[in-house]
C-alpha atoms as a PDB file:
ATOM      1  CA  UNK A   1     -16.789  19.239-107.504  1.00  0.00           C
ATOM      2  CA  UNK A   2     -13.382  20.663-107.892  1.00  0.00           C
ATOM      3  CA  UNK A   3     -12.560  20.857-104.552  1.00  0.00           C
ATOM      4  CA  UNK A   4     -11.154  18.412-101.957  1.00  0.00           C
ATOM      5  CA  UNK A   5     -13.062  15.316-101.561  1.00  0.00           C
ATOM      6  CA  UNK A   6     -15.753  15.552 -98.447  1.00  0.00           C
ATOM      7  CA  UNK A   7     -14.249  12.072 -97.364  1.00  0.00           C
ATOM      8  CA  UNK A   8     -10.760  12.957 -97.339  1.00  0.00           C
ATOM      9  CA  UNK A   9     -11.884  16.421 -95.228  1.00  0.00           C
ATOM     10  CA  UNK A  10     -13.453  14.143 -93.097  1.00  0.00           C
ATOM     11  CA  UNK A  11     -10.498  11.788 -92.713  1.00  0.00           C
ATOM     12  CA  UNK A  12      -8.279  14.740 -91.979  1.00  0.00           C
ATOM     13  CA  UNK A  13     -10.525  15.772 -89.352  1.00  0.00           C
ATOM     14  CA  UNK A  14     -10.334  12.405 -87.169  1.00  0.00           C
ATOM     15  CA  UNK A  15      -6.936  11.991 -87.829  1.00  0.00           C
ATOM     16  CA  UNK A  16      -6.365  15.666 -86.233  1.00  0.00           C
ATOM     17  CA  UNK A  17      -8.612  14.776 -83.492  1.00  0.00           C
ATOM     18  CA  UNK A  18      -7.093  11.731 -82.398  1.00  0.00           C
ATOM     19  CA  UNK A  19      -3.969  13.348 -82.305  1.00  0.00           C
ATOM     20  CA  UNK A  20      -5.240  16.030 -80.456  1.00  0.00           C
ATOM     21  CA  UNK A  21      -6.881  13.492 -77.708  1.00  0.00           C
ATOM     22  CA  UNK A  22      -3.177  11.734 -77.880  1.00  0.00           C
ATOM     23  CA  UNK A  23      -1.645  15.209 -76.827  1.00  0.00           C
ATOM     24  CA  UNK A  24      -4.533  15.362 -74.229  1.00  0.00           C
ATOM     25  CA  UNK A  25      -3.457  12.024 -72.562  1.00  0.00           C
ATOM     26  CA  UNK A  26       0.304  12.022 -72.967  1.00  0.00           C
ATOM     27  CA  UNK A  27       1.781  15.611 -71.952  1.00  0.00           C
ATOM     28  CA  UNK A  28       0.566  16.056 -68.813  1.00  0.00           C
ATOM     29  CA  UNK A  29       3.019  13.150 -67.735  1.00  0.00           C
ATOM     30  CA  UNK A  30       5.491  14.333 -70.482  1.00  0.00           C
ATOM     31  CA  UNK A  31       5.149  18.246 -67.931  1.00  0.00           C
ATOM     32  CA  UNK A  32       5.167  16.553 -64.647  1.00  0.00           C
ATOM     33  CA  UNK A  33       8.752  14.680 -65.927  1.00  0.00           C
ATOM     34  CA  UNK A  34       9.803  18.108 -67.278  1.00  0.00           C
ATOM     35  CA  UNK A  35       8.954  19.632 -63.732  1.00  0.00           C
ATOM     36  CA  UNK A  36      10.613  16.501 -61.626  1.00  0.00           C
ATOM     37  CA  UNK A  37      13.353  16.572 -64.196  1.00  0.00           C
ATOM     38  CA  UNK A  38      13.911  20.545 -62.981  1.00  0.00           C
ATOM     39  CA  UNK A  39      13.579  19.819 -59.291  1.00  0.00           C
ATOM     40  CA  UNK A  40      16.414  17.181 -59.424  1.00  0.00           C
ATOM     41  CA  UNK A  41      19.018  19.529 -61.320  1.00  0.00           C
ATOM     42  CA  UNK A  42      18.282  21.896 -58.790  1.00  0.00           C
ATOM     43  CA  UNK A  43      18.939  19.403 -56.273  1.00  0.00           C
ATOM     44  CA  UNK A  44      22.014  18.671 -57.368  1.00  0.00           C
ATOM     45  CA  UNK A  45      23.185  22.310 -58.464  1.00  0.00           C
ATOM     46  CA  UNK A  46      23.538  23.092 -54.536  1.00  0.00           C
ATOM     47  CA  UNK A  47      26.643  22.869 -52.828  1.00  0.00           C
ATOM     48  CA  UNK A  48      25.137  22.147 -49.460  1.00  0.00           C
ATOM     49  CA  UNK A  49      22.881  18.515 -51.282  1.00  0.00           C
ATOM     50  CA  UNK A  50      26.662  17.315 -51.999  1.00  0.00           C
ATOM     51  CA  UNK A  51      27.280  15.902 -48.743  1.00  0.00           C
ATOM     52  CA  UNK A  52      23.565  15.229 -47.959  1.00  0.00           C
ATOM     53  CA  UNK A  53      22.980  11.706 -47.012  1.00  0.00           C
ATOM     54  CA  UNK A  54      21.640   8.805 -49.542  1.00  0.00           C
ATOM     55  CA  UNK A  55      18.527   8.689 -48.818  1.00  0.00           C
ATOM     56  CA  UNK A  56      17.726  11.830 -47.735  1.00  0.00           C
ATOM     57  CA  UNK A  57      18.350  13.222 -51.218  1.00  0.00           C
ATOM     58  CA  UNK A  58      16.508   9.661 -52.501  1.00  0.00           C
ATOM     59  CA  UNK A  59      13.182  10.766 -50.228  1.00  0.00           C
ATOM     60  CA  UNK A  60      13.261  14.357 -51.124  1.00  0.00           C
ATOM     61  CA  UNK A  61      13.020  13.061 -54.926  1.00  0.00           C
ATOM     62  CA  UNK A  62      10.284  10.759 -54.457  1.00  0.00           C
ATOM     63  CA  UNK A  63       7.857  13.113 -52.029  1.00  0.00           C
ATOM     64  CA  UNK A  64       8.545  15.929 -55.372  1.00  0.00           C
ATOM     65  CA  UNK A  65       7.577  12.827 -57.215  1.00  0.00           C
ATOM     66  CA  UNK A  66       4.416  11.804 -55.201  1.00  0.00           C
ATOM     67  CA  UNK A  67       2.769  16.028 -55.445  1.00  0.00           C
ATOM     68  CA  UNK A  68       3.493  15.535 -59.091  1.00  0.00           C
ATOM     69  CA  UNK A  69       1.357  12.275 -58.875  1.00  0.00           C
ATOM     70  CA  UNK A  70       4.112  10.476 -60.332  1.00  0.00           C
ATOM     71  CA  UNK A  71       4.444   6.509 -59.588  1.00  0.00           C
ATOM     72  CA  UNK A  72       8.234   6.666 -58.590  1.00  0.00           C
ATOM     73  CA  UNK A  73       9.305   4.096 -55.585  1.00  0.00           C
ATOM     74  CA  UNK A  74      12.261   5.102 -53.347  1.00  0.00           C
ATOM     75  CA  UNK A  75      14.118   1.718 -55.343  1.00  0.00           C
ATOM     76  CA  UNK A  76      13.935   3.691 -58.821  1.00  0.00           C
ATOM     77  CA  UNK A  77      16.094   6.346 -57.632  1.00  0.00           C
ATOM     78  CA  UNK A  78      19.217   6.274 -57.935  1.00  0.00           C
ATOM     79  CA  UNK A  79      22.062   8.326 -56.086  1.00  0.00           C
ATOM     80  CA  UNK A  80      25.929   8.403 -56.400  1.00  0.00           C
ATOM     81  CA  UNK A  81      28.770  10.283 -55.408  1.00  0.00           C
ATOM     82  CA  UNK A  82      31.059  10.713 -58.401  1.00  0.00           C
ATOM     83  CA  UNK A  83      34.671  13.087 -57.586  1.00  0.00           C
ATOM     84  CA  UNK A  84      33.325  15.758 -54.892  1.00  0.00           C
ATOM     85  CA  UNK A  85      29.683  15.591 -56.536  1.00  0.00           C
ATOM     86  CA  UNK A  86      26.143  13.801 -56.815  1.00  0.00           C
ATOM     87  CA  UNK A  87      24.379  12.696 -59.484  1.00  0.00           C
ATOM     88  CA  UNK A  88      20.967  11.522 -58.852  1.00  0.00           C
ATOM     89  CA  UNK A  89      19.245   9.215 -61.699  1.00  0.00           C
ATOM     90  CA  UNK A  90      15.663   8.301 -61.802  1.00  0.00           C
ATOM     91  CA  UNK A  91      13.933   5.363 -64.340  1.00  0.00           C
ATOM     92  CA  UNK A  92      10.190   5.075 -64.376  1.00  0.00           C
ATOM     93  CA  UNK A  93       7.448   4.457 -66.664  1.00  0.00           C
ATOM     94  CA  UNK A  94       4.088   5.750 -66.647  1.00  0.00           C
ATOM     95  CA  UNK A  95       1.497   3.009 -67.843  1.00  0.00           C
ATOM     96  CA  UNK A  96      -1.590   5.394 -69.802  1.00  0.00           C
ATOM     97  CA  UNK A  97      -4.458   3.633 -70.546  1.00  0.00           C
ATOM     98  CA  UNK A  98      -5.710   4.537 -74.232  1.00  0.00           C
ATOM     99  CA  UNK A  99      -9.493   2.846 -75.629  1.00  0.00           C
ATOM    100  CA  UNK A 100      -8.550  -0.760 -76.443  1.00  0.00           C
ATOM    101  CA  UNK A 101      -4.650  -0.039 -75.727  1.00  0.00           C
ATOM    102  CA  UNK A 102      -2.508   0.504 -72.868  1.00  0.00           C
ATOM    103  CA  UNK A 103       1.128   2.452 -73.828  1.00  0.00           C
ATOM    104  CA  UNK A 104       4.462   2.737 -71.322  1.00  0.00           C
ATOM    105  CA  UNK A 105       5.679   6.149 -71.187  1.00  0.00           C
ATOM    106  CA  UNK A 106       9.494   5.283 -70.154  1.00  0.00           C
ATOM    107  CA  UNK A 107      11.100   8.306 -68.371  1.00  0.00           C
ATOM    108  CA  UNK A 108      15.012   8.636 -67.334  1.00  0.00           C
ATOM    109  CA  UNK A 109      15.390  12.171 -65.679  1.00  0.00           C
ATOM    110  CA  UNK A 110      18.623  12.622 -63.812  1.00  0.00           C
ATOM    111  CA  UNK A 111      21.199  14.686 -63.161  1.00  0.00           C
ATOM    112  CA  UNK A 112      24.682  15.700 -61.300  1.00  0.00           C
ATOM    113  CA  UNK A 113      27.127  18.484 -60.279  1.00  0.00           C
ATOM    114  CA  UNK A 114      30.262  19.131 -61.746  1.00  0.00           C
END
């Protein structure tokens, strides 16, 4: 046979597959950061948000958070008032449950006017 091996084929093929069921399980939470990440810049973009209460800004975040089925808590948000702006910060992890592994997606989306 001059060829590729039929076992290294083979290998190639499960490697590609598990890395296409890895892409499968992680980017949906990768997109839904993306999206929360977006929703937060906005946020803080807008004049008006700059002299929004604490935690009015905090439960806004964290109700975007819950429709995106994220598991973010009102404590993980973070909001301050640097010089005549807001920055909001956000630290989470996502715990994804793999066969015979479980893997902590860490996320730190944030953001502030200038």
């Amino acid at each position: 046979m001059n060829g590729v091996a039929r076992w290294r084929i083979a290998a190639a093929v499960v490697i590609l597959a598990g890395l296409v069921f890895l892409l499968a399980m992680f980017a949906p939470y990768y997109l839904r950061n993306l999206e929360l990440q977006n929703f937060v810049s906005e946020i803080t973009r807008r004049v008006e948000n700059q002299t929004k209460a604490d935690n009015v800004l905090r439960t806004w975040v964290v109700d975007k958070a819950h429709q995106l089925d994220l598991p973010i808590a009102e404590d993980e948000v973070h909001v301050t008032h640097p010089l005549d702006g807001v920055r909001i910060d956000i630290r989470y992890f996502v715990k994804v449950d793999l066969p015979g592994y479980t893997v902590n997606l860490h996320f730190y989306p944030g953001a502030g006017s200038r």
